[in-house]
Protein backbone atom coordinates (compact mmCIF):
# COMPACT_ATOMS: atom_id res chain seq x y z
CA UNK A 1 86.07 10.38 -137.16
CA UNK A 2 84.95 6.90 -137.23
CA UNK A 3 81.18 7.94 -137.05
CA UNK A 4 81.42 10.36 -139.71
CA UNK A 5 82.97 8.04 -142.26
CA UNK A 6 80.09 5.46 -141.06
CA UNK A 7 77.96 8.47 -141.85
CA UNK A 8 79.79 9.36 -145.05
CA UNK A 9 79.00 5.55 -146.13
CA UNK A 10 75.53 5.27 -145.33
CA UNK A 11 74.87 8.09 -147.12
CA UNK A 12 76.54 7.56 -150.35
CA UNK A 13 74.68 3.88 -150.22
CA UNK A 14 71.88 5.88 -149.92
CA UNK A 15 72.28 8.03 -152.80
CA UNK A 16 73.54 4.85 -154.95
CA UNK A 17 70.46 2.77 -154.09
CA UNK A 18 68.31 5.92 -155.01
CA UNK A 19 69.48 6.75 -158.39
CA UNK A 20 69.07 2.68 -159.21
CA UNK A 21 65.58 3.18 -158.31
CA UNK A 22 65.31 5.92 -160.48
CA UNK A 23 66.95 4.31 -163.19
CA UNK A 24 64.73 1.30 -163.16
CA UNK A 25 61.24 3.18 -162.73
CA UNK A 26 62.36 5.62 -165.81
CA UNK A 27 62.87 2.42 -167.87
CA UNK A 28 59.89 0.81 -166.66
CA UNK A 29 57.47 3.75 -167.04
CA UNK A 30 58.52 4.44 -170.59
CA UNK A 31 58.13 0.56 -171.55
CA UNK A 32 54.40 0.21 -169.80
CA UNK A 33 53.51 3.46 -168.91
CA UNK A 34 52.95 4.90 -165.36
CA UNK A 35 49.46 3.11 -165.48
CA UNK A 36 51.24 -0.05 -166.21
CA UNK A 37 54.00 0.15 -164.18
CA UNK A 38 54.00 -0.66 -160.21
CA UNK A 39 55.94 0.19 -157.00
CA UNK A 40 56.56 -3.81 -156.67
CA UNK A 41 57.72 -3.73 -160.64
CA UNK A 42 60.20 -1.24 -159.60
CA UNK A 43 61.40 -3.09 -156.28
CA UNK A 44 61.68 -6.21 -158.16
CA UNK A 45 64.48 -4.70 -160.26
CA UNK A 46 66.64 -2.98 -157.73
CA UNK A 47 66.59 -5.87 -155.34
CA UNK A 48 63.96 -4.08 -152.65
CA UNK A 49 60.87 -5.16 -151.41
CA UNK A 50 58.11 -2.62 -151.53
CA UNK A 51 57.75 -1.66 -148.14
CA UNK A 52 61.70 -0.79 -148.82
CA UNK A 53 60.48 1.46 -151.86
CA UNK A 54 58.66 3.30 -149.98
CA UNK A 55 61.61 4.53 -147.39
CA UNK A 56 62.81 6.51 -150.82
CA UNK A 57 59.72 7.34 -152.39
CA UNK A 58 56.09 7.25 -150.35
CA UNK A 59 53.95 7.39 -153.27
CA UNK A 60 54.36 6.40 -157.28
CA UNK A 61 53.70 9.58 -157.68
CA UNK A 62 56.46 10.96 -155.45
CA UNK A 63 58.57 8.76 -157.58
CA UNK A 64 57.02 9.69 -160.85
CA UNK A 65 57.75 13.49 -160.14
CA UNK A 66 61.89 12.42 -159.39
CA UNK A 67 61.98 10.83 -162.52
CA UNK A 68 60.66 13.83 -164.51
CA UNK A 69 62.64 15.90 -162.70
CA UNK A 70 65.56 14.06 -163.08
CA UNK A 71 64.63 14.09 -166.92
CA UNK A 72 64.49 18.17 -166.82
CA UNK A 73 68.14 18.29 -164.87
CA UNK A 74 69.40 15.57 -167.57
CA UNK A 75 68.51 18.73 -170.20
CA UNK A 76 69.30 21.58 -168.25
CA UNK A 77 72.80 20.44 -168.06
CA UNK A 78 73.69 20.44 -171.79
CA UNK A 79 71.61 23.55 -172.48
CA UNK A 80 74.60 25.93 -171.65
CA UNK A 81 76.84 23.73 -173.42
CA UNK A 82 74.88 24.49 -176.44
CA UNK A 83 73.79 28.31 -175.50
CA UNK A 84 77.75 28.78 -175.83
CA UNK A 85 77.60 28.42 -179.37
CA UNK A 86 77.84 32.00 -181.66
CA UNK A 87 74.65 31.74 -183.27
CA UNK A 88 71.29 30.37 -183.03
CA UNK A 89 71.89 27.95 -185.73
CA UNK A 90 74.99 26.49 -184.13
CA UNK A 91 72.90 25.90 -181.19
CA UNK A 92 70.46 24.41 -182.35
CA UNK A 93 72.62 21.95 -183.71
CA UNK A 94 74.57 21.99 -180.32
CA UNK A 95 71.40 21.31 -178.60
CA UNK A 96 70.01 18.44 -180.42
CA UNK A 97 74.13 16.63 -180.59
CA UNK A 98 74.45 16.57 -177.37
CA UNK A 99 70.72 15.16 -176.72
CA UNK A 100 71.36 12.64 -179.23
CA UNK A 101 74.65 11.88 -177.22
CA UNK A 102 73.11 11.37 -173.93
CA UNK A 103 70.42 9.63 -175.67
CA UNK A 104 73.42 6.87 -176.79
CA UNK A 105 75.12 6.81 -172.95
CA UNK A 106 71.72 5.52 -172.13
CA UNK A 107 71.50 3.05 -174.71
CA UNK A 108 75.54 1.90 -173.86
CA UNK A 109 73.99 1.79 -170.41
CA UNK A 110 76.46 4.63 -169.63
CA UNK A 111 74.05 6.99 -168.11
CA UNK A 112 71.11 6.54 -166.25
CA UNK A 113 67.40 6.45 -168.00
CA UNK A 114 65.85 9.21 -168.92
CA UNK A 115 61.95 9.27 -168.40
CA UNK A 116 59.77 10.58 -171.46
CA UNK A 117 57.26 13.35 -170.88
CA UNK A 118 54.33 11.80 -172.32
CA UNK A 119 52.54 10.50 -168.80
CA UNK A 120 53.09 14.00 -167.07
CA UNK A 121 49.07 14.62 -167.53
CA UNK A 122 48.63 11.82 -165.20
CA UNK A 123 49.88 14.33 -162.23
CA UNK A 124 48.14 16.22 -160.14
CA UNK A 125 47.79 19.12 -157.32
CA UNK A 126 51.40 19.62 -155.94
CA UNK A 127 52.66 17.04 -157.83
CA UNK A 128 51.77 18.50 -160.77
CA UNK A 129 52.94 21.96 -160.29
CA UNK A 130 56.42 20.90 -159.11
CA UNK A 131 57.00 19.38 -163.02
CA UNK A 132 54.99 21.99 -164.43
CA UNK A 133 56.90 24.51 -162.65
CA UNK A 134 60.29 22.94 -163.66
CA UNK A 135 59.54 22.20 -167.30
CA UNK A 136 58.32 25.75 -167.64
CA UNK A 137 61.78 26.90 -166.51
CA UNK A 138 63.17 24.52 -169.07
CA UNK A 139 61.32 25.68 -171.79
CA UNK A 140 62.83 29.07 -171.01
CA UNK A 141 66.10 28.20 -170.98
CA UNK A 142 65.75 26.61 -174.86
CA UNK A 143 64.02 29.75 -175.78
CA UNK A 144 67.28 31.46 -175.07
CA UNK A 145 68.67 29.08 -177.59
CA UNK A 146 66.68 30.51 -180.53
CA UNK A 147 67.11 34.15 -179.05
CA UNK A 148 70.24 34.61 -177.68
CA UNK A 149 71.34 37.33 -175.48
CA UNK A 150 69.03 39.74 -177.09
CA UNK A 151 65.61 41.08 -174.77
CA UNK A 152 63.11 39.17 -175.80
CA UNK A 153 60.60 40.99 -178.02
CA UNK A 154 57.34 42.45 -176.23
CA UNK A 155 55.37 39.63 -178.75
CA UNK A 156 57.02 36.51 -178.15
CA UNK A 157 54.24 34.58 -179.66
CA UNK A 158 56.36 33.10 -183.20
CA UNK A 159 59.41 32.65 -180.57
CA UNK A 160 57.43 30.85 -177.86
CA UNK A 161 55.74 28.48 -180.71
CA UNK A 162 59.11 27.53 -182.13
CA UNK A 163 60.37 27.19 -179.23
CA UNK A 164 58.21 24.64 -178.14
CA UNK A 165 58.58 23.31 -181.79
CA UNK A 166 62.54 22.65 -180.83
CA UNK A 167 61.98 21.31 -177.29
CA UNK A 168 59.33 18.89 -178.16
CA UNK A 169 60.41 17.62 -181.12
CA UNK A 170 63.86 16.82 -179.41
CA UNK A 171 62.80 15.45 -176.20
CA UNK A 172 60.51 13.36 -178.46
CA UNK A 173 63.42 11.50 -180.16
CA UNK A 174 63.71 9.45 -176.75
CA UNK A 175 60.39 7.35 -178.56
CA UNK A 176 62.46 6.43 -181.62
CA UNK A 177 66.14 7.05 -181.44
CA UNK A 178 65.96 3.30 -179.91
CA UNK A 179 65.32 2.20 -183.85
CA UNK A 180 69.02 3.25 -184.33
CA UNK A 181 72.44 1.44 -183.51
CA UNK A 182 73.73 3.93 -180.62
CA UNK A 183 77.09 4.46 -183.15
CA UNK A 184 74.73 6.43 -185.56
CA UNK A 185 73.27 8.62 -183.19
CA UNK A 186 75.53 11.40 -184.04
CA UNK A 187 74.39 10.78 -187.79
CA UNK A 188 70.73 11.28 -186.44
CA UNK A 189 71.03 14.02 -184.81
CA UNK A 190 72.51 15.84 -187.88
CA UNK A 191 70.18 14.89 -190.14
CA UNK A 192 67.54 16.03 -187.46
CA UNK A 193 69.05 19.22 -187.03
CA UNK A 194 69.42 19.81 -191.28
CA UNK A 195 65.53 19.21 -191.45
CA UNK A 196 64.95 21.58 -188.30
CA UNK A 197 67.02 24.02 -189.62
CA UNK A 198 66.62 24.20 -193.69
CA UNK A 199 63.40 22.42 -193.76
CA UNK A 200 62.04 19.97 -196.19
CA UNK A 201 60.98 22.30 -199.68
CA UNK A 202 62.96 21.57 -202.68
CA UNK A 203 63.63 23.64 -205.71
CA UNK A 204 59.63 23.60 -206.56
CA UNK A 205 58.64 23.70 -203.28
CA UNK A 206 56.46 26.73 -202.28
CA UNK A 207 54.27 27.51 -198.94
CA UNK A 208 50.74 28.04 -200.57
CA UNK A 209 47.46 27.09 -199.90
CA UNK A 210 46.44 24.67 -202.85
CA UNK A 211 43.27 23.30 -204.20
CA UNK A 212 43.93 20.27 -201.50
CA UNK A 213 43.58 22.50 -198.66
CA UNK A 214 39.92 23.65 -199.39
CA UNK A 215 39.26 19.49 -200.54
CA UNK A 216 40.48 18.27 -196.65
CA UNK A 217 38.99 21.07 -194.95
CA UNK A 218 35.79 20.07 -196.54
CA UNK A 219 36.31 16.09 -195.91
CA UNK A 220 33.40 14.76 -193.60
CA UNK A 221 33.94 14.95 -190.36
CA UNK A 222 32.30 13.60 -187.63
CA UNK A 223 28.52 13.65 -186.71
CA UNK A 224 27.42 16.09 -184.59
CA UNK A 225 26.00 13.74 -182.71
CA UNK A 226 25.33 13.08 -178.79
CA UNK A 227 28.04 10.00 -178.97
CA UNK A 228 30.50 12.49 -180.48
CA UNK A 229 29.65 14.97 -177.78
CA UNK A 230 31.09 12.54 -175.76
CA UNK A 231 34.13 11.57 -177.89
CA UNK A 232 35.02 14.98 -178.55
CA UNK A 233 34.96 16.14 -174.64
CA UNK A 234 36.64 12.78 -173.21
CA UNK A 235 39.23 13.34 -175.89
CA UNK A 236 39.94 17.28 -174.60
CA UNK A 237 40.18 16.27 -171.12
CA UNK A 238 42.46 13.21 -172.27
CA UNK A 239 44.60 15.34 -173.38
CA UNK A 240 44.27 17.90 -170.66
CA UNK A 241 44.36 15.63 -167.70
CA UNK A 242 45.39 12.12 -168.65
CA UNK A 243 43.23 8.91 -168.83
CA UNK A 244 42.77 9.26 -164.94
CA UNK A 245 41.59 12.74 -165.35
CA UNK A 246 39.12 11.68 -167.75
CA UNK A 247 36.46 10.39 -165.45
CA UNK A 248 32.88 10.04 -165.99
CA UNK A 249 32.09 12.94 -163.66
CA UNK A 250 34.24 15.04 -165.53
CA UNK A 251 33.39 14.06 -168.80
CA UNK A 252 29.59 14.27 -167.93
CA UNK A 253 30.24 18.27 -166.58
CA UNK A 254 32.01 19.03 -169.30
CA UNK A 255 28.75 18.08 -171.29
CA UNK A 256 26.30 19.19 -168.72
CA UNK A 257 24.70 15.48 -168.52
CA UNK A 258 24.02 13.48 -165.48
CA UNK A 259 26.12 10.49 -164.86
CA UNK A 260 22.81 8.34 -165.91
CA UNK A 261 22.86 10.02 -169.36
CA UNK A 262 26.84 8.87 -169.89
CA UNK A 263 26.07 5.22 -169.26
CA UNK A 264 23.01 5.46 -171.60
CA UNK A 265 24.93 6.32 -174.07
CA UNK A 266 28.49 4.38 -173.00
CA UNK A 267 29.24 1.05 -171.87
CA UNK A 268 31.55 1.98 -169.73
CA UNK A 269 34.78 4.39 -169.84
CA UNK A 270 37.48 2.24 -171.11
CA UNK A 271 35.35 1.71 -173.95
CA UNK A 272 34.57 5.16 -174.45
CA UNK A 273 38.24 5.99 -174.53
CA UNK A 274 39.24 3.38 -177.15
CA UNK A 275 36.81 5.01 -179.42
CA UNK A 276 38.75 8.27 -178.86
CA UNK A 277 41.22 6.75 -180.18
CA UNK A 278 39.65 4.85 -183.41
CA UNK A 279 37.96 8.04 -183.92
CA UNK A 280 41.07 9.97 -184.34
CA UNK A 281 42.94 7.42 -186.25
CA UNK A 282 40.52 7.60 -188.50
CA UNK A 283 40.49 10.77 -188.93
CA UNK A 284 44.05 10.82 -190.13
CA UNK A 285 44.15 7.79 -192.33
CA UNK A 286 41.17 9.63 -194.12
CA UNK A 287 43.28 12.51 -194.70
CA UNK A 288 46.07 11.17 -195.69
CA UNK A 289 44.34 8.93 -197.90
CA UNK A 290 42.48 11.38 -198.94
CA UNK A 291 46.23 14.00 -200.18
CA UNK A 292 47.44 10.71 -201.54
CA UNK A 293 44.79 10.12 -204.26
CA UNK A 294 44.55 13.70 -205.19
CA UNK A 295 47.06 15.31 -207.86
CA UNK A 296 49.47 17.57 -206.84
CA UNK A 297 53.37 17.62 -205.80
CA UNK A 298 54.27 15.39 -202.63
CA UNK A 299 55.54 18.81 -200.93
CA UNK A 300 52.01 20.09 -201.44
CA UNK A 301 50.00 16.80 -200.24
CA UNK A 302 52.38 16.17 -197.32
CA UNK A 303 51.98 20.31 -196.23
CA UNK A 304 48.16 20.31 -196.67
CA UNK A 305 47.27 16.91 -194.83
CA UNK A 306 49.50 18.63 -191.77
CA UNK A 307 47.68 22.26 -191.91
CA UNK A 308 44.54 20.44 -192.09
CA UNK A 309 45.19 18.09 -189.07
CA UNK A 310 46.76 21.29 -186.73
CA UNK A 311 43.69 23.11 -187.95
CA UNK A 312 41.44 20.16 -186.60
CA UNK A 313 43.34 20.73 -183.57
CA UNK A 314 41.46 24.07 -182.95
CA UNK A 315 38.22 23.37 -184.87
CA UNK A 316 34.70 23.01 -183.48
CA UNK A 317 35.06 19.92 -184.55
CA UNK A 318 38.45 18.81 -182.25
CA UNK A 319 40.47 18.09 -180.70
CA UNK A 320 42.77 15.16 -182.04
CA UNK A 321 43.82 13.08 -179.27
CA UNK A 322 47.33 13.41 -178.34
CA UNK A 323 48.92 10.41 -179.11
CA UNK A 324 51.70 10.09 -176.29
CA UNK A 325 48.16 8.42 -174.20
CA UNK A 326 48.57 5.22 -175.57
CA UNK A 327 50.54 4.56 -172.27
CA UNK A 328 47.83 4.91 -170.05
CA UNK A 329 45.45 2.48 -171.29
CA UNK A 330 44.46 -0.88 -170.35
CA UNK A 331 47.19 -3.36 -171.00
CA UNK A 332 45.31 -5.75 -172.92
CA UNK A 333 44.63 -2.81 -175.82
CA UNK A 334 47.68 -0.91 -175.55
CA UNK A 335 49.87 -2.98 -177.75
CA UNK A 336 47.18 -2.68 -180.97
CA UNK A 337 46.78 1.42 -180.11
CA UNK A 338 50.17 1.74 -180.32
CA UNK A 339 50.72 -0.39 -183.22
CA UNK A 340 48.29 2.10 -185.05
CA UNK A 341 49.97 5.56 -183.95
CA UNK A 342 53.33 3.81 -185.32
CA UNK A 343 51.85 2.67 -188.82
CA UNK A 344 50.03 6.15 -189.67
CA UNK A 345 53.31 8.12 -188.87
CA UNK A 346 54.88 5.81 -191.32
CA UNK A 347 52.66 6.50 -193.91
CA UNK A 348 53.83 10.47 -193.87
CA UNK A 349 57.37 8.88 -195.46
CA UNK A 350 55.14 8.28 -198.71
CA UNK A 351 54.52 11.50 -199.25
CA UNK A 352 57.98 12.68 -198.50
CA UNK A 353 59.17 9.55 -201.01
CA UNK A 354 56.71 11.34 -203.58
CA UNK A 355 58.24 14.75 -203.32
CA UNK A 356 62.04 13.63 -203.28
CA UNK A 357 60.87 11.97 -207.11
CA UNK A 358 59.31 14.83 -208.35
CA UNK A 359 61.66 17.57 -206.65
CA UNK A 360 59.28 19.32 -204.42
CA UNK A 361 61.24 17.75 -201.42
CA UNK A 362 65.36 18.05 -200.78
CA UNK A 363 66.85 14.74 -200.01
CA UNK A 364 66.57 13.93 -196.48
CA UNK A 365 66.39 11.53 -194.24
CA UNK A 366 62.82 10.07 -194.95
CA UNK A 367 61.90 8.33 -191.45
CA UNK A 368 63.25 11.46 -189.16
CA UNK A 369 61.42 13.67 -191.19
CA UNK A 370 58.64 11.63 -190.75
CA UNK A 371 58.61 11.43 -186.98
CA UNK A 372 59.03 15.42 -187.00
CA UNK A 373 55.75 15.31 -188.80
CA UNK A 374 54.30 12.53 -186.94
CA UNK A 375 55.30 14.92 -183.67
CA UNK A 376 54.67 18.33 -184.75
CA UNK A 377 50.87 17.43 -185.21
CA UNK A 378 50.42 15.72 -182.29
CA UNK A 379 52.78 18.76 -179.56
CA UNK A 380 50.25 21.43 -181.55
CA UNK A 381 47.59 19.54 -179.15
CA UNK A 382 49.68 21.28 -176.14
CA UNK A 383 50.15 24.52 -178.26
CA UNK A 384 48.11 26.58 -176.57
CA UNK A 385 49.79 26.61 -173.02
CA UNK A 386 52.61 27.91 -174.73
CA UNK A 387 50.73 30.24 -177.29
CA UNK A 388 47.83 31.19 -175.49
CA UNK A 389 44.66 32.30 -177.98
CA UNK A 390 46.04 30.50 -180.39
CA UNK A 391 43.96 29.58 -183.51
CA UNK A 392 43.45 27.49 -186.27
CA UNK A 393 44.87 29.67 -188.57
CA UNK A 394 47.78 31.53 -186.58
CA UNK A 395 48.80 27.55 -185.39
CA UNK A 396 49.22 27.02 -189.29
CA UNK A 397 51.50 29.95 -189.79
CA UNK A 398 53.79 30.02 -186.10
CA UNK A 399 54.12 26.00 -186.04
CA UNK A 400 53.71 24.31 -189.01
CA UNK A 401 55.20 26.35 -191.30
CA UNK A 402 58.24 26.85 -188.99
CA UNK A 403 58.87 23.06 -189.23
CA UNK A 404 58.31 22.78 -193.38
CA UNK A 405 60.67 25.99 -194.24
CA UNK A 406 62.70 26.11 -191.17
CA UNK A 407 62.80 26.75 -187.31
CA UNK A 408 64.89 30.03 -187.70
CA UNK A 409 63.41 31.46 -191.12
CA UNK A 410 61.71 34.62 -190.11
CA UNK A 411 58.08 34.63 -190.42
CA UNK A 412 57.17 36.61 -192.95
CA UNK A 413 54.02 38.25 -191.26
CA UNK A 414 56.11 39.09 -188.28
CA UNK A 415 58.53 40.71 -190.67
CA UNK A 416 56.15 42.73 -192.47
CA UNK A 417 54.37 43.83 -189.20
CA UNK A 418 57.73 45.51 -188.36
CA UNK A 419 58.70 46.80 -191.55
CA UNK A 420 55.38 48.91 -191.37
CA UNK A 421 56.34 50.01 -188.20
CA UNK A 422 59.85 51.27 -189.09
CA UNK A 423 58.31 53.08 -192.22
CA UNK A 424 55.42 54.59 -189.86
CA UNK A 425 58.12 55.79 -187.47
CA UNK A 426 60.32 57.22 -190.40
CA UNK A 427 56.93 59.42 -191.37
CA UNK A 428 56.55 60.74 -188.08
CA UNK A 429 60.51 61.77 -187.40
């Protein structure tokens, strides 16, 4: 008896000492990043050495996949709280409350950290399909949120896309929510959820393609030149594989160039990478400078400058580069990157400020809609493993438009393509 309640003990220190650890790595890799963040950093804040680390986790990567993981079971746990709602509205709403409320146990340092998603490219081989694996099981389980009991339909391509819409968007509020006092996190999430759910149009506001839209899509883009060869494919495989997975091997297959050519035409790769991401800042300050000095309602400006940034996504000349990759560059450049990605999201509350004066947007919380701009553009650069074949067009139509008129409004192309059906079927009976 005496043995097992020594047993009993040693374990439960056990399981104590490891969920500290994976507190304190969560909080560490979301404040520098995996890249920045070390087995030693860790040990230092649970009172371990390293070589003590390592009894519990062998690898950072071992530890980086518990922390996910543990992120994934954090979620799974209040999706059936919120698939017992009556209707997909309610939870949706649900969903994002109780988020929001987990998100504030955290901050009250109720509940243990929660890791964000954004370094998950840095994973690989087994590693990489044991999150992959688990997120996709997620992802299913929210898509029952938007579709209830009912059998999926035989084209889930709208219902995957706004599903992804919902899950991203959410688990992306871990990257801001820390802005707010943890009492109004319950007011956040309900402002969050009005904007998911009846959009952003006002009275005047109408989905349309405008003069603007033809004006961006014919803004200058970037030289088709060898250097932007290189820009363009280490900014795809950035956002495929992480800064790690971005090597000059695989940058110079992708291109079909020796290793000699890349260092012709690069210093080196960290400085390669940092013009990925001046090249696609750039690219959106242009456009949105480019909505704001043109005429037209801020509903329209603020729609256009995000169709024509998703449709860069899928042009010849894209990708963007996903902006959650800040993390995994070099220390010394990481603070000014992410300095940038924080003052161009801002600017997307001038057009929403714009279209609250002239009616074209409903009064709303400026700065969340804002970030759901900010992070609808930049999850469409993971769209495709959700929606595969998508295009630049479709992308338009099952993700941004979801976000501007509302998750659960039906889309209208969808709705037509069955109406034709049932009147085809009433001709034949």
């Amino acid at each position: 008896m005496t043995e097992d309640l020594q047993t009993s003990r040693m374990t439960q220190r056990y399981v104590k000492k490891r969920e500290s650890i994976l507190h304190a790595a969560a909080r560490l890799f979301n404040q520098h990043g995996v890249k920045g963040a070390t087995l030693s950093d860790v040990a230092g804040q649970v009172g371990l050495s390293t070589n003590s680390i390592t009894y519990y986790y062998k690898k950072k990567e071992d530890l980086v996949v518990a922390c996910l993981l543990h992120s994934i079971e954090a979620i799974n746990a209040i999706i059936p709280v919120a698939a017992a709602a009556p209707d997909a509205e309610q939870r949706i709403r649900r969903f994002i409350a109780l988020f929001f409320a987990r998100l504030a146990q955290i901050h009250r340092n109720e509940a243990a950290e929660m890791m964000t998603f954004r370094d998950a490219q840095v994973l690989t081989g087994a590693h990489a399909e044991v999150v992959f694996s688990a997120y996709t099981d997620m992802f299913r389980r929210v898509r029952r949120l938007l579709a209830g009991d009912a059998p999926l339909p035989a084209d889930r391509v709208a219902l995957n896309a706004r599903s992804h819409l919902l899950l991203t968007l959410t688990v992306r509020a871990m990257s801001w929510s820390s802005r707010y006092d943890p009492d109004d996190y319950a007011h956040a999430a309900a402002r969050m959820s009005e904007i998911l759910i009846g959009g952003m149009g006002g009275g005047r506001a109408r989905w349309r393609q405008t003069a603007l839209d033809a004006l961006l899509a014919q803004a200058p883009g970037a030289d088709a030149t060898t250097q932007d060869a290189f820009l363009r494919a280490a900014t795809a495989l950035i956002n495929e594989q992480g800064y790690h997975g971005a090597s000059v091997d695989r940058i110079s297959a992708r291109l079909n160039v020796t290793k000699g050519s890349f260092y012709h035409h690069n210093p080196n790769k960290e400085d390669l990478i940092a013009a990925c991401f001046d090249r696609t800042f750039a690219l959106i300050r242009d456009t949105q400078t480019a909505a704001l000095r043109a005429e037209g309602s801020g509903w329209d400006k603020l729609c256009a400058v995000s169709r024509a940034l998703v449709r860069y996504q899928f042009s010849d000349r894209g990708p963007l580069l996903r902006m959650s990759a800040w993390s995994e560059l070099p220390e010394e450049i990481r603070g000014d990157k992410l300095n940038t990605i924080n003052q161009l999201g801002l600017r997307f509350v001038a057009f929403l400020v714009d279209g609250m004066q002239d009616g074209s947007v409903r009064p709303l919380d400026q700065a969340i809609a804002a970030h759901l701009v900010s992070g609808m553009i930049n999850a469409s650069v993971e769209l495709e493993r959700w929606v595969p074949g998508i295009t630049a067009e479709n992308a338009v139509e099952l993700f941004v438009r979801p976000l501007f008129l509302g998750i659960l409004k039906p889309d209208e192309r969808m709705a037509a393509a069955v109406a034709g059906a049932n009147a085809w079927r009433k001709q034949v009976e």
